[in-house]
C-alpha atoms as a PDB file:
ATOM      1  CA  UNK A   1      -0.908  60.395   8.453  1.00  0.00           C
ATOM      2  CA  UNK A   2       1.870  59.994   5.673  1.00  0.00           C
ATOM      3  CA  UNK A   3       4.673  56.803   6.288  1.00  0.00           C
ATOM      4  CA  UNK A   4       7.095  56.691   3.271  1.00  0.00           C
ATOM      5  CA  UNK A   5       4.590  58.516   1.590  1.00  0.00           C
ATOM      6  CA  UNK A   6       1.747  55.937   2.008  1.00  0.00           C
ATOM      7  CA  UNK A   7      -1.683  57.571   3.662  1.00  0.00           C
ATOM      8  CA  UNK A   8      -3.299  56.075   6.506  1.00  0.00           C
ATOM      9  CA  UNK A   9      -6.203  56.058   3.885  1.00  0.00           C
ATOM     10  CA  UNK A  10      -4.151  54.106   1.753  1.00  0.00           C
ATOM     11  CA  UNK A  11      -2.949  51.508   4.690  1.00  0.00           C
ATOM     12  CA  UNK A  12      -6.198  50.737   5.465  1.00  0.00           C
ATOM     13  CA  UNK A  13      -7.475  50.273   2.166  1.00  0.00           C
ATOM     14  CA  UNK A  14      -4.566  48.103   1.454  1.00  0.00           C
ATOM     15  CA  UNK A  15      -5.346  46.263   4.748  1.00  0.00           C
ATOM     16  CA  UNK A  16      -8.904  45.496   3.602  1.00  0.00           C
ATOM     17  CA  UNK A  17      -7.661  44.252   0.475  1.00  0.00           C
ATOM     18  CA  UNK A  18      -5.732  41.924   1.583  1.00  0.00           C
ATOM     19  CA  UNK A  19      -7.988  40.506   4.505  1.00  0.00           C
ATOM     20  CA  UNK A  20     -10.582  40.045   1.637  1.00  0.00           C
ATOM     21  CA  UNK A  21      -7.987  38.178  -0.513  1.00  0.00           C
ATOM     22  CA  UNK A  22      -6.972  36.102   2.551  1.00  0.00           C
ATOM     23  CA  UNK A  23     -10.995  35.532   3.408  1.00  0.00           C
ATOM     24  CA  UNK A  24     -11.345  34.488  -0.834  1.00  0.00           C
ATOM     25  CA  UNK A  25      -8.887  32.063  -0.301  1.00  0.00           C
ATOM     26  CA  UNK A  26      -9.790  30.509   2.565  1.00  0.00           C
ATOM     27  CA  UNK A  27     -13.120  29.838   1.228  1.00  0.00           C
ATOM     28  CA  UNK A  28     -11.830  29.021  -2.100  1.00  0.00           C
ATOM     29  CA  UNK A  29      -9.653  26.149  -0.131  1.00  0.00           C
ATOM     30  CA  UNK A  30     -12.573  25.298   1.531  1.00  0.00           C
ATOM     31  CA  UNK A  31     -14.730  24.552  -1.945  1.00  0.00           C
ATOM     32  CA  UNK A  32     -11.807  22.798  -3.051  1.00  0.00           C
ATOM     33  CA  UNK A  33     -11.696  20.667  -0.402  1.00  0.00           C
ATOM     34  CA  UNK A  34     -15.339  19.705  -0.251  1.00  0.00           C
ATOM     35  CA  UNK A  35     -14.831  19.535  -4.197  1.00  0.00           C
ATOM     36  CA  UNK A  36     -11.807  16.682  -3.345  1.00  0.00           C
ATOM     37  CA  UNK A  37     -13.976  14.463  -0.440  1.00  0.00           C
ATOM     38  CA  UNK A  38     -17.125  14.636  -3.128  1.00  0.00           C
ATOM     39  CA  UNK A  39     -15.350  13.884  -5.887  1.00  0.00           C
ATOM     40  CA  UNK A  40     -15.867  11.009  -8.631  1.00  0.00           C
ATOM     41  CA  UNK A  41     -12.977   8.935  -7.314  1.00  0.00           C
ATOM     42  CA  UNK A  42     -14.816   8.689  -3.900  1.00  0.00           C
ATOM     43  CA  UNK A  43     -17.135   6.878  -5.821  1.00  0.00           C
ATOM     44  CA  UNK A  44     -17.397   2.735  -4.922  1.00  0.00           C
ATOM     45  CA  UNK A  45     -16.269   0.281  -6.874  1.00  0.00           C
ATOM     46  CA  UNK A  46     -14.137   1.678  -9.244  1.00  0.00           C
ATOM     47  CA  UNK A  47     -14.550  -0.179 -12.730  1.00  0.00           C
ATOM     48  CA  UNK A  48     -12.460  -3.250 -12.687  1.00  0.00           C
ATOM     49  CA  UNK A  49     -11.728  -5.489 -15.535  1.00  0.00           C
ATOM     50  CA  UNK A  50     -10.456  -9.297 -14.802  1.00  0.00           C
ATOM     51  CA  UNK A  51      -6.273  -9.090 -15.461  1.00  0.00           C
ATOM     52  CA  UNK A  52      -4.180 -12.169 -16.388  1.00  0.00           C
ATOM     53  CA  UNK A  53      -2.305 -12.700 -12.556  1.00  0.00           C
ATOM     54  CA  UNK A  54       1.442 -13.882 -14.651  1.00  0.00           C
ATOM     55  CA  UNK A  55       1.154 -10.746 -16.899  1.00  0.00           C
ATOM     56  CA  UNK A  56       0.200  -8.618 -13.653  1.00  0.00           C
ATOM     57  CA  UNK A  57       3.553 -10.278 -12.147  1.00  0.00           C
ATOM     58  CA  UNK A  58       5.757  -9.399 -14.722  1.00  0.00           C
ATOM     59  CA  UNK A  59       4.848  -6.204 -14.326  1.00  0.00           C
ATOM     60  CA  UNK A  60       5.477  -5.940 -11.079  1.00  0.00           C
ATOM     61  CA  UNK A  61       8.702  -7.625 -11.306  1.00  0.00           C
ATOM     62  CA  UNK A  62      10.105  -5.216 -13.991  1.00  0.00           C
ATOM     63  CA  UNK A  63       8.617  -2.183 -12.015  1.00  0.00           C
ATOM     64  CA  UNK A  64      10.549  -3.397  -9.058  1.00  0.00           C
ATOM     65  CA  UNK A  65      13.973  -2.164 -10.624  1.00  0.00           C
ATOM     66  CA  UNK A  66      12.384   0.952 -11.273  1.00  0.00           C
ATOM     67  CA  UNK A  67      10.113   2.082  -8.216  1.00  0.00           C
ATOM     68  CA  UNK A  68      10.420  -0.550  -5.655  1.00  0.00           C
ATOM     69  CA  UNK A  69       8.089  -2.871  -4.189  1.00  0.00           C
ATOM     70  CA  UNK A  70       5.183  -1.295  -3.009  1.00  0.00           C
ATOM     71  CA  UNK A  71       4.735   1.206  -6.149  1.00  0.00           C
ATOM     72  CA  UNK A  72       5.719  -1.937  -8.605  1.00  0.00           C
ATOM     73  CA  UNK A  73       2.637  -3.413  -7.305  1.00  0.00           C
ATOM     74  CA  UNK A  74       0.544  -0.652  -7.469  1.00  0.00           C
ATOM     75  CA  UNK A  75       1.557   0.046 -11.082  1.00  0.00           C
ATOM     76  CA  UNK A  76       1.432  -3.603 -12.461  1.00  0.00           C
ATOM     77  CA  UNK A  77      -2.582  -3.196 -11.822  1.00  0.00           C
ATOM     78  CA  UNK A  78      -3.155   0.413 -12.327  1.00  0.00           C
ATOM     79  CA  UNK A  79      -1.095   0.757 -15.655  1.00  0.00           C
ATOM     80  CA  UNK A  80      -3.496  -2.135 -17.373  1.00  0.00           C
ATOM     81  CA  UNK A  81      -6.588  -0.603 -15.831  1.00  0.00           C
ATOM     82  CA  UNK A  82      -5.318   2.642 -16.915  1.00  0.00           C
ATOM     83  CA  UNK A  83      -5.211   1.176 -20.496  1.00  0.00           C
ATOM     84  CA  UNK A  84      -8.486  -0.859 -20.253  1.00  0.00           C
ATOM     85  CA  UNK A  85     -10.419   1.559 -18.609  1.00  0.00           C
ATOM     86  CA  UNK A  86      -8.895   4.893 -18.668  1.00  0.00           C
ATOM     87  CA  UNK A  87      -9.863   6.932 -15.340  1.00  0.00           C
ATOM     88  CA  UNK A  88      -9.650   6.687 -12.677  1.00  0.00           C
ATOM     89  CA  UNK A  89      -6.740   5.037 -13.208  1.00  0.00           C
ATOM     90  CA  UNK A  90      -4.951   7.032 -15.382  1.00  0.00           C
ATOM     91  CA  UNK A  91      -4.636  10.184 -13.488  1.00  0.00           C
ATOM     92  CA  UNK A  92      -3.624   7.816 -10.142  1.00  0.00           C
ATOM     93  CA  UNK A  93       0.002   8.673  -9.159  1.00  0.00           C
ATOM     94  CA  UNK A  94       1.272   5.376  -8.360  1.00  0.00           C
ATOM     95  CA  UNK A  95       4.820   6.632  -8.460  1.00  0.00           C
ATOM     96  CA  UNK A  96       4.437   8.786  -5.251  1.00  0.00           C
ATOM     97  CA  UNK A  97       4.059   5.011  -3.348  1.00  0.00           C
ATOM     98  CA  UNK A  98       7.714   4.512  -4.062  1.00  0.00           C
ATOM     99  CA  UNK A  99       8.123   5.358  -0.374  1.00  0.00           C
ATOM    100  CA  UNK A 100       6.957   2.226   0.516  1.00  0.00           C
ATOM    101  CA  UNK A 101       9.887   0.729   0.020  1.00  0.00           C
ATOM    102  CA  UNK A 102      11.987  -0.854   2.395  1.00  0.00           C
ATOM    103  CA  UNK A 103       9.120  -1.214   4.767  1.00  0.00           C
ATOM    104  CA  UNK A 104       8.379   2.559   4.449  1.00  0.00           C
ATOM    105  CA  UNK A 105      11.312   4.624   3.474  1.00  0.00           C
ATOM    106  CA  UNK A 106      13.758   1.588   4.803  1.00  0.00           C
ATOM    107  CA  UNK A 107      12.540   1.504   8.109  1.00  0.00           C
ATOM    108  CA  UNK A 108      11.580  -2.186   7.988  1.00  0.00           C
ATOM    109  CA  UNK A 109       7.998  -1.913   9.173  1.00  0.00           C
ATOM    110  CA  UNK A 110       5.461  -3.442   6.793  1.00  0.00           C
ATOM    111  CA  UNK A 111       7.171  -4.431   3.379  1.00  0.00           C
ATOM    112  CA  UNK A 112       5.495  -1.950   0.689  1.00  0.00           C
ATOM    113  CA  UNK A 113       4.329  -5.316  -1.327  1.00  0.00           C
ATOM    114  CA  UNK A 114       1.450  -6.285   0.540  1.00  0.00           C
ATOM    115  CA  UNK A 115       1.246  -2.890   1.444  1.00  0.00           C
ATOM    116  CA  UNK A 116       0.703  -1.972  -2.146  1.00  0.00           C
ATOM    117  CA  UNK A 117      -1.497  -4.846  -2.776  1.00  0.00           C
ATOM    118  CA  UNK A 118      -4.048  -3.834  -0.073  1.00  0.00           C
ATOM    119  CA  UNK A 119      -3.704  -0.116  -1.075  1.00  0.00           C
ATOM    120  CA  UNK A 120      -5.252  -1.469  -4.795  1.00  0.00           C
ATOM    121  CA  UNK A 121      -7.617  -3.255  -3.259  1.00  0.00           C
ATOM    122  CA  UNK A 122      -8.906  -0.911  -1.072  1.00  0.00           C
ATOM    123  CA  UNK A 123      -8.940   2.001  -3.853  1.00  0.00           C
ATOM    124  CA  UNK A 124     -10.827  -0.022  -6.705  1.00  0.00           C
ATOM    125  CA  UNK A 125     -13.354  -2.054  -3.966  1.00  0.00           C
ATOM    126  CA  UNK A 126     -13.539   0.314  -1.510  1.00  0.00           C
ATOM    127  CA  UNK A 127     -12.949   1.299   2.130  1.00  0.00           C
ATOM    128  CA  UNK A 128     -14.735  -0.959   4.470  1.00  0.00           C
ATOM    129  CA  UNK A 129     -16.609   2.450   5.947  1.00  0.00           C
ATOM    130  CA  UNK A 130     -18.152   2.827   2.180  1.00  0.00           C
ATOM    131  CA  UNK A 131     -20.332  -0.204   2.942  1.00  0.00           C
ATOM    132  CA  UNK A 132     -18.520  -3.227   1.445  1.00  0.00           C
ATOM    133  CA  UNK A 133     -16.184  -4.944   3.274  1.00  0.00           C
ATOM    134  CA  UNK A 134     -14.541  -7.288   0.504  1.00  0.00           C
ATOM    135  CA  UNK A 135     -11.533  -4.618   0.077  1.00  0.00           C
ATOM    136  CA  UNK A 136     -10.702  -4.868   3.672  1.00  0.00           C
ATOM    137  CA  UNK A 137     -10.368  -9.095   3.558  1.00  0.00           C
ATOM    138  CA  UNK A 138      -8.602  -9.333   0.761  1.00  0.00           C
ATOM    139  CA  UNK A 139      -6.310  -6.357   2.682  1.00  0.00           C
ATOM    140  CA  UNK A 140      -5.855  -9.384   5.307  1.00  0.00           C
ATOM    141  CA  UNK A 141      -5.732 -11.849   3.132  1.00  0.00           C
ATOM    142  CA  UNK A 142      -2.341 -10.436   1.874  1.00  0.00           C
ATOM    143  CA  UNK A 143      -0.980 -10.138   5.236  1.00  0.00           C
ATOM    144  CA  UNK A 144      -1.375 -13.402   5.895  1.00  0.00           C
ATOM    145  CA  UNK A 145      -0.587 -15.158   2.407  1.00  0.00           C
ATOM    146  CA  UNK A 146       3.124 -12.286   2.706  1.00  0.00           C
ATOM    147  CA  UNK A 147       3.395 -14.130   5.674  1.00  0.00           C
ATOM    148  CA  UNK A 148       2.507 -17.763   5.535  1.00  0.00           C
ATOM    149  CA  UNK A 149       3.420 -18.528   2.295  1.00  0.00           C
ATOM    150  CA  UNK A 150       6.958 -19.823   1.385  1.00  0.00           C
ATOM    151  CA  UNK A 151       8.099 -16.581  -1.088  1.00  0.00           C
ATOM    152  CA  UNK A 152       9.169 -15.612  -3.348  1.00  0.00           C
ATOM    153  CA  UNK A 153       6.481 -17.857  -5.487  1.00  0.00           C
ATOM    154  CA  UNK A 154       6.991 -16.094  -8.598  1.00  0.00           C
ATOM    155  CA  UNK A 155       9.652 -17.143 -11.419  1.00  0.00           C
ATOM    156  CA  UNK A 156      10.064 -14.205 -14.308  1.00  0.00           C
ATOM    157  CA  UNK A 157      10.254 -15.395 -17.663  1.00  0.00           C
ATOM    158  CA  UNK A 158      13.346 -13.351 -18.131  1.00  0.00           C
ATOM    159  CA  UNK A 159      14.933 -12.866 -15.055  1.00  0.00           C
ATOM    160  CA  UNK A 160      17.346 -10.280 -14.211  1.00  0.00           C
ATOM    161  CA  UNK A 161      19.512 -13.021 -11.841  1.00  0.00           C
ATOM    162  CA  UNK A 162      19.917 -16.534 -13.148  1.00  0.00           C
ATOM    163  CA  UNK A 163      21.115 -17.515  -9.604  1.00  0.00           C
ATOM    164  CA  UNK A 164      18.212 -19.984  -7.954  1.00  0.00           C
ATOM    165  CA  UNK A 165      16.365 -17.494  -5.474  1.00  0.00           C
ATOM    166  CA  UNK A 166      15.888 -20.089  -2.077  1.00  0.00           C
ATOM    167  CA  UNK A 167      12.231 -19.287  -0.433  1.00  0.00           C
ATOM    168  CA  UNK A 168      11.558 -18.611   3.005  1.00  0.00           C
ATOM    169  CA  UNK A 169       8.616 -18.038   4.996  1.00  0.00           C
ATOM    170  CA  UNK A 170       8.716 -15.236   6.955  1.00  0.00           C
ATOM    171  CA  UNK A 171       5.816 -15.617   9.533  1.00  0.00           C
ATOM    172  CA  UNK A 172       5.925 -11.328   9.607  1.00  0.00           C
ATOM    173  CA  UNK A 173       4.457  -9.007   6.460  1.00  0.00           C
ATOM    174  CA  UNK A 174       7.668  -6.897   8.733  1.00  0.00           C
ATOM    175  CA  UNK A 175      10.095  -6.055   5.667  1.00  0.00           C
ATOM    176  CA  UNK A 176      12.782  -6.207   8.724  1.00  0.00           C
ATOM    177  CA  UNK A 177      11.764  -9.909   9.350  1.00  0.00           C
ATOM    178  CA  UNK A 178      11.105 -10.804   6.141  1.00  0.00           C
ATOM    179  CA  UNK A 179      14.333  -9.866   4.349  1.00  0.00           C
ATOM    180  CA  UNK A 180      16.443 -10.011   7.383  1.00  0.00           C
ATOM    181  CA  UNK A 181      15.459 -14.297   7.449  1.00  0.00           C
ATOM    182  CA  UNK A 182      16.234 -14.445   3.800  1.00  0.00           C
ATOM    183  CA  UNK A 183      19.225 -12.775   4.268  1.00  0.00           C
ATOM    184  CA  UNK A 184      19.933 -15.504   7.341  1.00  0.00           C
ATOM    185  CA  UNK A 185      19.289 -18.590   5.220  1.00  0.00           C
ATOM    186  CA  UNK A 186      20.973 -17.397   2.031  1.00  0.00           C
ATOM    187  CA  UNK A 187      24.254 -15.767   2.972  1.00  0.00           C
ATOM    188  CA  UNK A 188      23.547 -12.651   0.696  1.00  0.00           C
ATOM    189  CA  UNK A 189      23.893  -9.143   1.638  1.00  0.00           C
ATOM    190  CA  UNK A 190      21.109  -6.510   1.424  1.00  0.00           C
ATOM    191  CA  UNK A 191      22.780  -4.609  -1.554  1.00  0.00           C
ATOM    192  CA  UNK A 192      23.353  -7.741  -3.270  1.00  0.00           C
ATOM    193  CA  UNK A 193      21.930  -8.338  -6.489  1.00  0.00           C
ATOM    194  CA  UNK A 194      20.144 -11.918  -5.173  1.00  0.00           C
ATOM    195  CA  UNK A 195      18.238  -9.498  -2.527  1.00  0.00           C
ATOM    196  CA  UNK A 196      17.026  -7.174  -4.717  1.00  0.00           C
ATOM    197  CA  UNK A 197      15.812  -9.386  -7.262  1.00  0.00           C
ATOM    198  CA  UNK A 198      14.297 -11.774  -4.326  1.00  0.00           C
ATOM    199  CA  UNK A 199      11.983  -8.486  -3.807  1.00  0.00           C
ATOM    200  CA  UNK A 200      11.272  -7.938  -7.059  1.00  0.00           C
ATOM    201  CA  UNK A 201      10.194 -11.501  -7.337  1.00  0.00           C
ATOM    202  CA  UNK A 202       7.951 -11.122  -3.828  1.00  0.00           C
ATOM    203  CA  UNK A 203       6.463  -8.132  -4.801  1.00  0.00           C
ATOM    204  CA  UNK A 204       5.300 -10.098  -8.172  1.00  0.00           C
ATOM    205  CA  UNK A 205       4.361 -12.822  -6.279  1.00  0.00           C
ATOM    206  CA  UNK A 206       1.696 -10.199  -4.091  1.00  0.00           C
ATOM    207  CA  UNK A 207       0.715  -8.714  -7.259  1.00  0.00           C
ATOM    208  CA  UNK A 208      -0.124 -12.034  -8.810  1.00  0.00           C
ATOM    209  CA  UNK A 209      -1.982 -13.424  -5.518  1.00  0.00           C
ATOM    210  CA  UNK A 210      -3.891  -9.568  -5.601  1.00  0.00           C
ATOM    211  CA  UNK A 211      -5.197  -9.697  -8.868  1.00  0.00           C
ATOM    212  CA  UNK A 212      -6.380 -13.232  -7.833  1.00  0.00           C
ATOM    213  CA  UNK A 213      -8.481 -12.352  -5.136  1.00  0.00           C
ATOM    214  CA  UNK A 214      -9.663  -9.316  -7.447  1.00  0.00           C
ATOM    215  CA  UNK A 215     -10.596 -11.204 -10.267  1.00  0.00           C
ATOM    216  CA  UNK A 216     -12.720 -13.901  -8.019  1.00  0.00           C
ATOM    217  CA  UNK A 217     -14.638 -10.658  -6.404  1.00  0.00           C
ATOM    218  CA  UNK A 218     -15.322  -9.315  -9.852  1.00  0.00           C
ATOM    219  CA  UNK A 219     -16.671 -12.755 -10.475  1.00  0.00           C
ATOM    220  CA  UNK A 220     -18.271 -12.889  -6.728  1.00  0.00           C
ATOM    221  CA  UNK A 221     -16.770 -15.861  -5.981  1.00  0.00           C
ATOM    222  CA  UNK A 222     -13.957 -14.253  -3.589  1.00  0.00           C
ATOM    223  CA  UNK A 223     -14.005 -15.773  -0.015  1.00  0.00           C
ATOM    224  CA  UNK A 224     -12.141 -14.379   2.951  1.00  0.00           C
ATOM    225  CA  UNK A 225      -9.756 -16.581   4.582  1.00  0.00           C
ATOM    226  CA  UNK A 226      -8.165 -14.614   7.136  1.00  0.00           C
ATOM    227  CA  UNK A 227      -9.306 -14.960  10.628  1.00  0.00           C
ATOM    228  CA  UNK A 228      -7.030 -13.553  12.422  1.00  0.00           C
ATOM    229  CA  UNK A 229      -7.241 -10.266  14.729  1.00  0.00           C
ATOM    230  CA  UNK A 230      -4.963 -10.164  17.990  1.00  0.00           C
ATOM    231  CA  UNK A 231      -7.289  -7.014  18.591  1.00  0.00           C
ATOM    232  CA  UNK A 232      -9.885  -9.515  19.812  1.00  0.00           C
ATOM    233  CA  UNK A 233      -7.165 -12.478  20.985  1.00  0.00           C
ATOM    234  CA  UNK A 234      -4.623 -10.125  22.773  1.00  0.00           C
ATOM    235  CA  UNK A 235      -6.203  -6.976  23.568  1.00  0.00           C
ATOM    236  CA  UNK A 236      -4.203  -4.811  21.619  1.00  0.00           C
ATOM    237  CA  UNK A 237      -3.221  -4.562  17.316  1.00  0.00           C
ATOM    238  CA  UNK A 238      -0.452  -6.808  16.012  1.00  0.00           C
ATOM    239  CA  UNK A 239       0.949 -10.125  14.489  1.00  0.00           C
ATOM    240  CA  UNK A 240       0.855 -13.782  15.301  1.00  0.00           C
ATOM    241  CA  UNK A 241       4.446 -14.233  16.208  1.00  0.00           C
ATOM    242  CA  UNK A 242       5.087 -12.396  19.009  1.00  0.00           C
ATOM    243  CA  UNK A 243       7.295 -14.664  21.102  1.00  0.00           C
ATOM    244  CA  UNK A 244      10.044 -14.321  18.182  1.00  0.00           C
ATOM    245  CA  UNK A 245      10.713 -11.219  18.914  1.00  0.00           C
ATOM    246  CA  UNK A 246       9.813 -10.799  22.150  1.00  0.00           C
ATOM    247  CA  UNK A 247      10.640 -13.725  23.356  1.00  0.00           C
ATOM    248  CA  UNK A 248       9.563 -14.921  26.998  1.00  0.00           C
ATOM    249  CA  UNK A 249       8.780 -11.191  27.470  1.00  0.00           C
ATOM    250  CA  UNK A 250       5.492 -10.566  25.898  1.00  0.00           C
ATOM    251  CA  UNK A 251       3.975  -7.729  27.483  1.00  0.00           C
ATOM    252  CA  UNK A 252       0.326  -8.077  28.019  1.00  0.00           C
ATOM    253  CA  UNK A 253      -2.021  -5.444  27.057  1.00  0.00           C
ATOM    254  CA  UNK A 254      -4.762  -4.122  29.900  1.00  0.00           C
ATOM    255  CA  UNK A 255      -8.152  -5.464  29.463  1.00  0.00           C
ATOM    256  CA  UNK A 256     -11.155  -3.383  28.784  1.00  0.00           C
ATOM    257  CA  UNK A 257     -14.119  -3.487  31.907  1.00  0.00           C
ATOM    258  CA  UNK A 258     -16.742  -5.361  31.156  1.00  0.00           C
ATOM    259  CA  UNK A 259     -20.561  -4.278  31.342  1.00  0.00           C
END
């Protein structure tokens, strides 16, 4: 059989060739996969060096104007490890956590600062499945020092706006809470330049309460102080405050049997 001058022989040697290809690569994907999960970085701890927490801030603050809050943090640790220590910190594309901003991509869920934070944490201690557990406190730890603490905490030595930057406490790691209180008790808009250099300032003030935390579990001396989990108090995930948002109409979460 001849079509457009192409044999049936032809066809179905072509055919072959590329099912075999297809097959190669599929394989090939799958060895590079199992290459990825395997790899070094999926090796716990990563090597950590103690970091000053004010030159970790600064950092972070100057970052801010560049890649936001959550990749700011990232960066004002990885960037010094990268230097210290080289990999795997070098290679690690903090940049592609810009997202984070705005609680994720400005949709006002959790603000990319502690995010960041427990993102650092988690790669250079661990995942709490590896078999330590520190990474995961000092993860909560953040959420609730974003939230408790009266922020931002942090004064840069050179800062960007000489206007005094009020705190507030936000009782939320939200980014929608968070900014939208400061906003409330300050008067200033969101694309104001006392907003954005309020974030900058938070997002040094996580990076300088992170490295902290790190630099007392290098020394194992870090103690968890969160407690918190409305997983076990209310039955389902969330935060602490629910009655401010929800007011009188809290829904409550179905309870599991028990045994």
């Amino acid at each position: 059989m001849e079509t457009n001058g192409v044999s049936r022989r032809q066809v179905l040697i072509g055919t072959g060739a590329l099912a075999a290809g297809t097959a190669a690569a599929h394989f090939t994907g799958l060895l590079k996969s199992a290459v990825a999960k395997d790899g070094k970085n999926e090796k716990w701890p990563w090597p950590y060096e103690k970091l000053d927490p004010q030159k970790t801030a600064e950092i972070a603050y100057n970052e801010w104007y560049r890649v936001f809050c959550g990749a700011a943090v990232i960066n004002s640790v990885f960037s010094q490890l990268a230097e210290k220590i080289g990999e795997p910190y070098s290679s690690f594309p903090s940049d592609a956590f810009v997202f984070l901003e705005g609680g994720q991509v400005g949709w006002g869920t959790i603000c990319g600062s502690p995010a960041g934070a427990n993102i650092v944490a988690n790669c250079i201690i661990g995942p709490r499945i590896s078999g330590a557990d520190e990474g995961h406190h000092i993860a909560a730890d953040n959420m609730q020092f974003y939230s408790e603490t009266a922020l931002p905490t942090f004064k840069p030595a050179s800062p960007k706006i000489t206007t005094e930057i009020k705190t507030t406490v936000s009782d939320s790691p939200l980014c929608h809470i968070s900014v939208g209180k400061w906003m409330k008790a300050t008067g200033y808009a969101l694309g104001s330049p006392e907003r954005k250099d309020r974030c900058a300032r938070v997002a040094a003030s996580s990076a300088y309460h992170l490295v902290e935390m790190l630099n007392a579990w290098k020394d194992g001396t870090y103690e968890a102080k969160s407690t918190f989990s409305s997983a076990k108090e209310n039955g389902i995930t969330g935060q602490y405050n629910c009655d401010e948002c929800h007011g009188d109409n809290v829904p409550e979460a179905p309870q599991m049997p028990k045994a």
